[in-house]
N, C-alpha and C. Protein backbone atom coordinates (compact mmCIF):
# COMPACT_ATOMS: atom_id res chain seq x y z
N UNK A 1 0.84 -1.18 0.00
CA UNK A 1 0.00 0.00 0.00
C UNK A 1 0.88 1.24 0.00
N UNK A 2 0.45 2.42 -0.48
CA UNK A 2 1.27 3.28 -0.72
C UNK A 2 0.86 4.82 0.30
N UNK A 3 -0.72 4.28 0.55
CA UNK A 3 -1.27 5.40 1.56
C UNK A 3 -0.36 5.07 2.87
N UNK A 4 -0.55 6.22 3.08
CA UNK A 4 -0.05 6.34 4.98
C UNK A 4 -1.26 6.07 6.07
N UNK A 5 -1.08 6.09 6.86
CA UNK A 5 -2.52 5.28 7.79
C UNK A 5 -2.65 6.91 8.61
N UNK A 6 -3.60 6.95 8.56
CA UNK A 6 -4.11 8.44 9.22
C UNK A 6 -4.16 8.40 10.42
N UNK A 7 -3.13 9.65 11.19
CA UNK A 7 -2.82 9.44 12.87
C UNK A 7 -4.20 9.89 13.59
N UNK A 8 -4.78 9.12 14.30
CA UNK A 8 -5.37 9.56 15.37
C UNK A 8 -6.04 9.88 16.45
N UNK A 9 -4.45 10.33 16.55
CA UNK A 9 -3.96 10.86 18.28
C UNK A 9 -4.05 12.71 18.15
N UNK A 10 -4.46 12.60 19.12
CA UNK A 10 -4.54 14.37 19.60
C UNK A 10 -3.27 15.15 20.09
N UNK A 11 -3.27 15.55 19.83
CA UNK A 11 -2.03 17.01 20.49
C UNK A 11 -2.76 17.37 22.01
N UNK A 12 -1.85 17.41 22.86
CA UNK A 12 -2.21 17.93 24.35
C UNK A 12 -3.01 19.23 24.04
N UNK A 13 -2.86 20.30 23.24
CA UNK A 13 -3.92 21.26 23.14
C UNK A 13 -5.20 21.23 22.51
N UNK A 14 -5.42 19.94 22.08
CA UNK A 14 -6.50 19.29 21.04
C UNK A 14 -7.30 19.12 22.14
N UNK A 15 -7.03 18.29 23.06
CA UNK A 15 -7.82 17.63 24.50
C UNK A 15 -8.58 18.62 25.09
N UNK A 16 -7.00 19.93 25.25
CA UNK A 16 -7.58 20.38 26.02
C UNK A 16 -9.11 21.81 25.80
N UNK A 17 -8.68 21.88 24.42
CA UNK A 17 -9.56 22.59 24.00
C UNK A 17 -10.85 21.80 23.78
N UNK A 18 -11.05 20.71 23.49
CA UNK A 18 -12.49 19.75 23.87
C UNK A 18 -12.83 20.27 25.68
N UNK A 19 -12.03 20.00 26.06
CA UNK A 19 -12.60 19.98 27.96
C UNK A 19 -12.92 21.42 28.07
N UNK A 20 -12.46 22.59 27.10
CA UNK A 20 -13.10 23.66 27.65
C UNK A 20 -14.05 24.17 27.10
N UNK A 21 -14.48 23.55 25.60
CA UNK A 21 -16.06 23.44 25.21
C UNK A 21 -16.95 22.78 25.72
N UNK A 22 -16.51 21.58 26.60
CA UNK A 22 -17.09 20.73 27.38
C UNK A 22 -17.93 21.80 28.48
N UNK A 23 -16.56 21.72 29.11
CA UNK A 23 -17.20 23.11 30.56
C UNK A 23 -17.72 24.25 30.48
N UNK A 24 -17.71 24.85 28.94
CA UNK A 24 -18.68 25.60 28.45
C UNK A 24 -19.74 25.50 28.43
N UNK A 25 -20.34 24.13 27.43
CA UNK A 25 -21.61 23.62 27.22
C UNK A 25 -22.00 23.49 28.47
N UNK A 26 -21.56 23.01 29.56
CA UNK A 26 -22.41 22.74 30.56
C UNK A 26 -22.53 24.14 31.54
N UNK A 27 -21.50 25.20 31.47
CA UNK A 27 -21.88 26.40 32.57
C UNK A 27 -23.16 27.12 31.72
N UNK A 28 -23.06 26.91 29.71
CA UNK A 28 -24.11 27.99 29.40
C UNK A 28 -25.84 27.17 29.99
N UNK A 29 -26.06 25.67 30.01
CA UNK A 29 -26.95 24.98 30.68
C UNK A 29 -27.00 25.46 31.97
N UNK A 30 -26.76 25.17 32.68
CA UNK A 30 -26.85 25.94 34.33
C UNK A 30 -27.30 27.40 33.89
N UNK A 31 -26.68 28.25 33.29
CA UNK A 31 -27.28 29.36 33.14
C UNK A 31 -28.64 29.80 32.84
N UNK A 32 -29.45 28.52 32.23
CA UNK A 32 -30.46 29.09 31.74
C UNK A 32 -31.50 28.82 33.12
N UNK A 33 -31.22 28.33 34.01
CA UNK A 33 -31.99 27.72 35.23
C UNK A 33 -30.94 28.72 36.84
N UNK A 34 -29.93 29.32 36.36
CA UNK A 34 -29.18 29.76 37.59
C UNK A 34 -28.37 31.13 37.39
N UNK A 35 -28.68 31.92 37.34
CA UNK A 35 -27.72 33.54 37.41
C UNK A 35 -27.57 33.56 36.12
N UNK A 36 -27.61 34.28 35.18
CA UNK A 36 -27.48 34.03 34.11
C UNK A 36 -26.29 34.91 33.83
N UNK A 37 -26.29 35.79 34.50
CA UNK A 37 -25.36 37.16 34.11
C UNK A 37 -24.02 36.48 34.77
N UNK A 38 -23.82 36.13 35.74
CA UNK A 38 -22.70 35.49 36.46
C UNK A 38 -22.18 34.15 35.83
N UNK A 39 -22.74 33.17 34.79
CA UNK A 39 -22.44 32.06 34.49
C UNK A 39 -22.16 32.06 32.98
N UNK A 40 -22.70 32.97 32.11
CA UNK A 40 -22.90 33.10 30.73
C UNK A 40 -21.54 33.59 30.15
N UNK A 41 -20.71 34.77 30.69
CA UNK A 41 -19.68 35.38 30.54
C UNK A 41 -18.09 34.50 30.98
N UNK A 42 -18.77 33.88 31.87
CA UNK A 42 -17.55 32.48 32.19
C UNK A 42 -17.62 31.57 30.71
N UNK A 43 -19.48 31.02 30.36
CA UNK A 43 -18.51 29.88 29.71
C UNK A 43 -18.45 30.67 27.83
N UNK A 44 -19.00 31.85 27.54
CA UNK A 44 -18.51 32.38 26.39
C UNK A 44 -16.91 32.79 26.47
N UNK A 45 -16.35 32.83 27.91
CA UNK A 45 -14.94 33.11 27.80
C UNK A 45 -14.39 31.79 27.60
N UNK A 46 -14.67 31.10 27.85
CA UNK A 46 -14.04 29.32 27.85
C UNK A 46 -14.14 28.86 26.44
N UNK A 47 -15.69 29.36 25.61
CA UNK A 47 -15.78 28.97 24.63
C UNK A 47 -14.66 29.68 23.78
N UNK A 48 -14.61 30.75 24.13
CA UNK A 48 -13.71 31.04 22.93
C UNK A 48 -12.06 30.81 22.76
N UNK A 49 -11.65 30.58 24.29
CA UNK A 49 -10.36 30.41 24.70
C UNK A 49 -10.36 29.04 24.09
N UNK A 50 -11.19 27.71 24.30
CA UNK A 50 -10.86 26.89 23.05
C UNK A 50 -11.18 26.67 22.17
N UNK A 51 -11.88 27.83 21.16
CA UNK A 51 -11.48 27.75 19.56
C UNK A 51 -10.47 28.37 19.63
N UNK A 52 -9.73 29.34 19.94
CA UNK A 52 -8.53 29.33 19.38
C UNK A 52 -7.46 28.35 19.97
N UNK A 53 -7.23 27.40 20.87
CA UNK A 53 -6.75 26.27 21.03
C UNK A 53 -6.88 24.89 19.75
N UNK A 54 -7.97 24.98 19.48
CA UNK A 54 -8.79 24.07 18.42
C UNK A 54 -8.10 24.31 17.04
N UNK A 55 -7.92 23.08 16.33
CA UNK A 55 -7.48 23.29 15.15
C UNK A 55 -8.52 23.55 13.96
N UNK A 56 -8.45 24.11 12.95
CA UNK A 56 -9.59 24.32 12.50
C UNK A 56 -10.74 23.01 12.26
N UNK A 57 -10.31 22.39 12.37
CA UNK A 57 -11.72 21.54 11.91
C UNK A 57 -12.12 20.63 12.90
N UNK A 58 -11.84 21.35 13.92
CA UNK A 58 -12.91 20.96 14.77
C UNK A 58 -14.15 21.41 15.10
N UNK A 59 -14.81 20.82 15.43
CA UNK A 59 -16.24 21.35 15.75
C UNK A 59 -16.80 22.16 17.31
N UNK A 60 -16.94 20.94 18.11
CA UNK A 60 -17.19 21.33 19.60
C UNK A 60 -16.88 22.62 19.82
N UNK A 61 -15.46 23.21 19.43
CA UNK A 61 -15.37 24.53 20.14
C UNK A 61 -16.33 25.48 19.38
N UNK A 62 -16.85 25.59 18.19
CA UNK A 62 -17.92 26.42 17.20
C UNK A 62 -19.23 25.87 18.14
N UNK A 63 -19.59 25.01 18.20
CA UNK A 63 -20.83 24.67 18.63
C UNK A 63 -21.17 25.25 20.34
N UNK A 64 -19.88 25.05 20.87
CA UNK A 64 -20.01 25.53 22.11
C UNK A 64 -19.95 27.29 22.36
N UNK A 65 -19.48 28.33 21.49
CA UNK A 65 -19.84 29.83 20.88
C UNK A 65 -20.98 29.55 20.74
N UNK A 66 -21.64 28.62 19.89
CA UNK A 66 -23.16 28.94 19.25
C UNK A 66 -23.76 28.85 20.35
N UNK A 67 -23.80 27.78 21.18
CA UNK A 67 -24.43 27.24 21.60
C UNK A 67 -24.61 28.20 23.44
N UNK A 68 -23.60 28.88 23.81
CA UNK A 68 -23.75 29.88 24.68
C UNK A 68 -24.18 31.01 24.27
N UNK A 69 -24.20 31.83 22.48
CA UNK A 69 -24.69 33.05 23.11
C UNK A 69 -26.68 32.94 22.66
N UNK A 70 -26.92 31.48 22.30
CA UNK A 70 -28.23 31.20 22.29
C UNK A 70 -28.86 30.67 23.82
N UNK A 71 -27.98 30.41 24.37
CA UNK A 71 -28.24 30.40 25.92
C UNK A 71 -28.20 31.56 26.53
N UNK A 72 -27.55 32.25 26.21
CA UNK A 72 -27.60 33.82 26.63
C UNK A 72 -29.02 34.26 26.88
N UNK A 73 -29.47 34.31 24.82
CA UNK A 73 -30.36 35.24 24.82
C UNK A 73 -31.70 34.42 25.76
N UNK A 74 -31.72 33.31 25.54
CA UNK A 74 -33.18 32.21 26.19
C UNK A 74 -32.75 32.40 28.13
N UNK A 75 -31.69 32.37 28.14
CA UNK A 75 -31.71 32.44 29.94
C UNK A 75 -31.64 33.92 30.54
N UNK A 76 -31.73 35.26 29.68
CA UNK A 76 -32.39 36.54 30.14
C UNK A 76 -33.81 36.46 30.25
N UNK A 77 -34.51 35.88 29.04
CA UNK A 77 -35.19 36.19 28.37
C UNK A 77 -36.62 35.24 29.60
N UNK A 78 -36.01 34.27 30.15
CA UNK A 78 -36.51 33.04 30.84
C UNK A 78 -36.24 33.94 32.56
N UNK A 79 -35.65 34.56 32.66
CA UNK A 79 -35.02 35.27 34.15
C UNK A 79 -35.92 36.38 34.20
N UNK A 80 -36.33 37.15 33.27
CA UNK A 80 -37.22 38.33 32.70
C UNK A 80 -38.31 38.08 33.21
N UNK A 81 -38.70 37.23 32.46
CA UNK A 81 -40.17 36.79 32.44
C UNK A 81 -40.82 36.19 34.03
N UNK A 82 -40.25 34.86 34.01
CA UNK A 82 -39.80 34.90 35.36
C UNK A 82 -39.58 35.53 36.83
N UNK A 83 -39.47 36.36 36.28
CA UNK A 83 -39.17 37.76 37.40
C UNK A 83 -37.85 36.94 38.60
N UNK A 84 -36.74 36.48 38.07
CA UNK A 84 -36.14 36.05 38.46
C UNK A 84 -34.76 36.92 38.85
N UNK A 85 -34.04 36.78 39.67
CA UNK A 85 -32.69 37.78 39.52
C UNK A 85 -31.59 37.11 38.47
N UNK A 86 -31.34 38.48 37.73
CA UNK A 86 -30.24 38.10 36.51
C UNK A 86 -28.60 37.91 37.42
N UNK A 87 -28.71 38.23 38.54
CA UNK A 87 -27.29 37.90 39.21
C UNK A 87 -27.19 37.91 40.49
């Protein structure tokens, strides 16, 4: 055979940028049920600290951006209504 066998193994910053879309996805969840203003700004900072860790073609870290500032707008919007405290 003349192909090469496709590596894969992750780079230590590969990992670690999964674990901080990870801990993203789950602080923008809590947010929509807990402080929203105090939890939302943590994990959009996480989200973005690993896409740029992330090599481009990964996903998780894009999905985890999307996926907090649509938690954003639904866990004001749910705190509002609610008559809940935003912090």
């Amino acid at each position: 055979m003349s192909s090469t066998p496709a590596s894969s193994e992750q780079r230590p910053s590969e990992t670690a940028a999964d674990f901080l879309a990870v801990i993203s996805l789950v602080a923008s969840a809590i947010a929509l049920a807990y402080q929203p203003v105090k939890l939302i700004p943590f994990a959009v900072i996480l989200a973005l600290i690993a896409t740029g860790m992330a090599p481009r073609s990964s996903r998780l870290p894009l999905i985890a951006v999307c996926f907090a500032a649509v938690c954003f707008v639904a866990a004001m919007t749910i705190a509002v209504l609610t008559k809940n405290p935003l912090y």
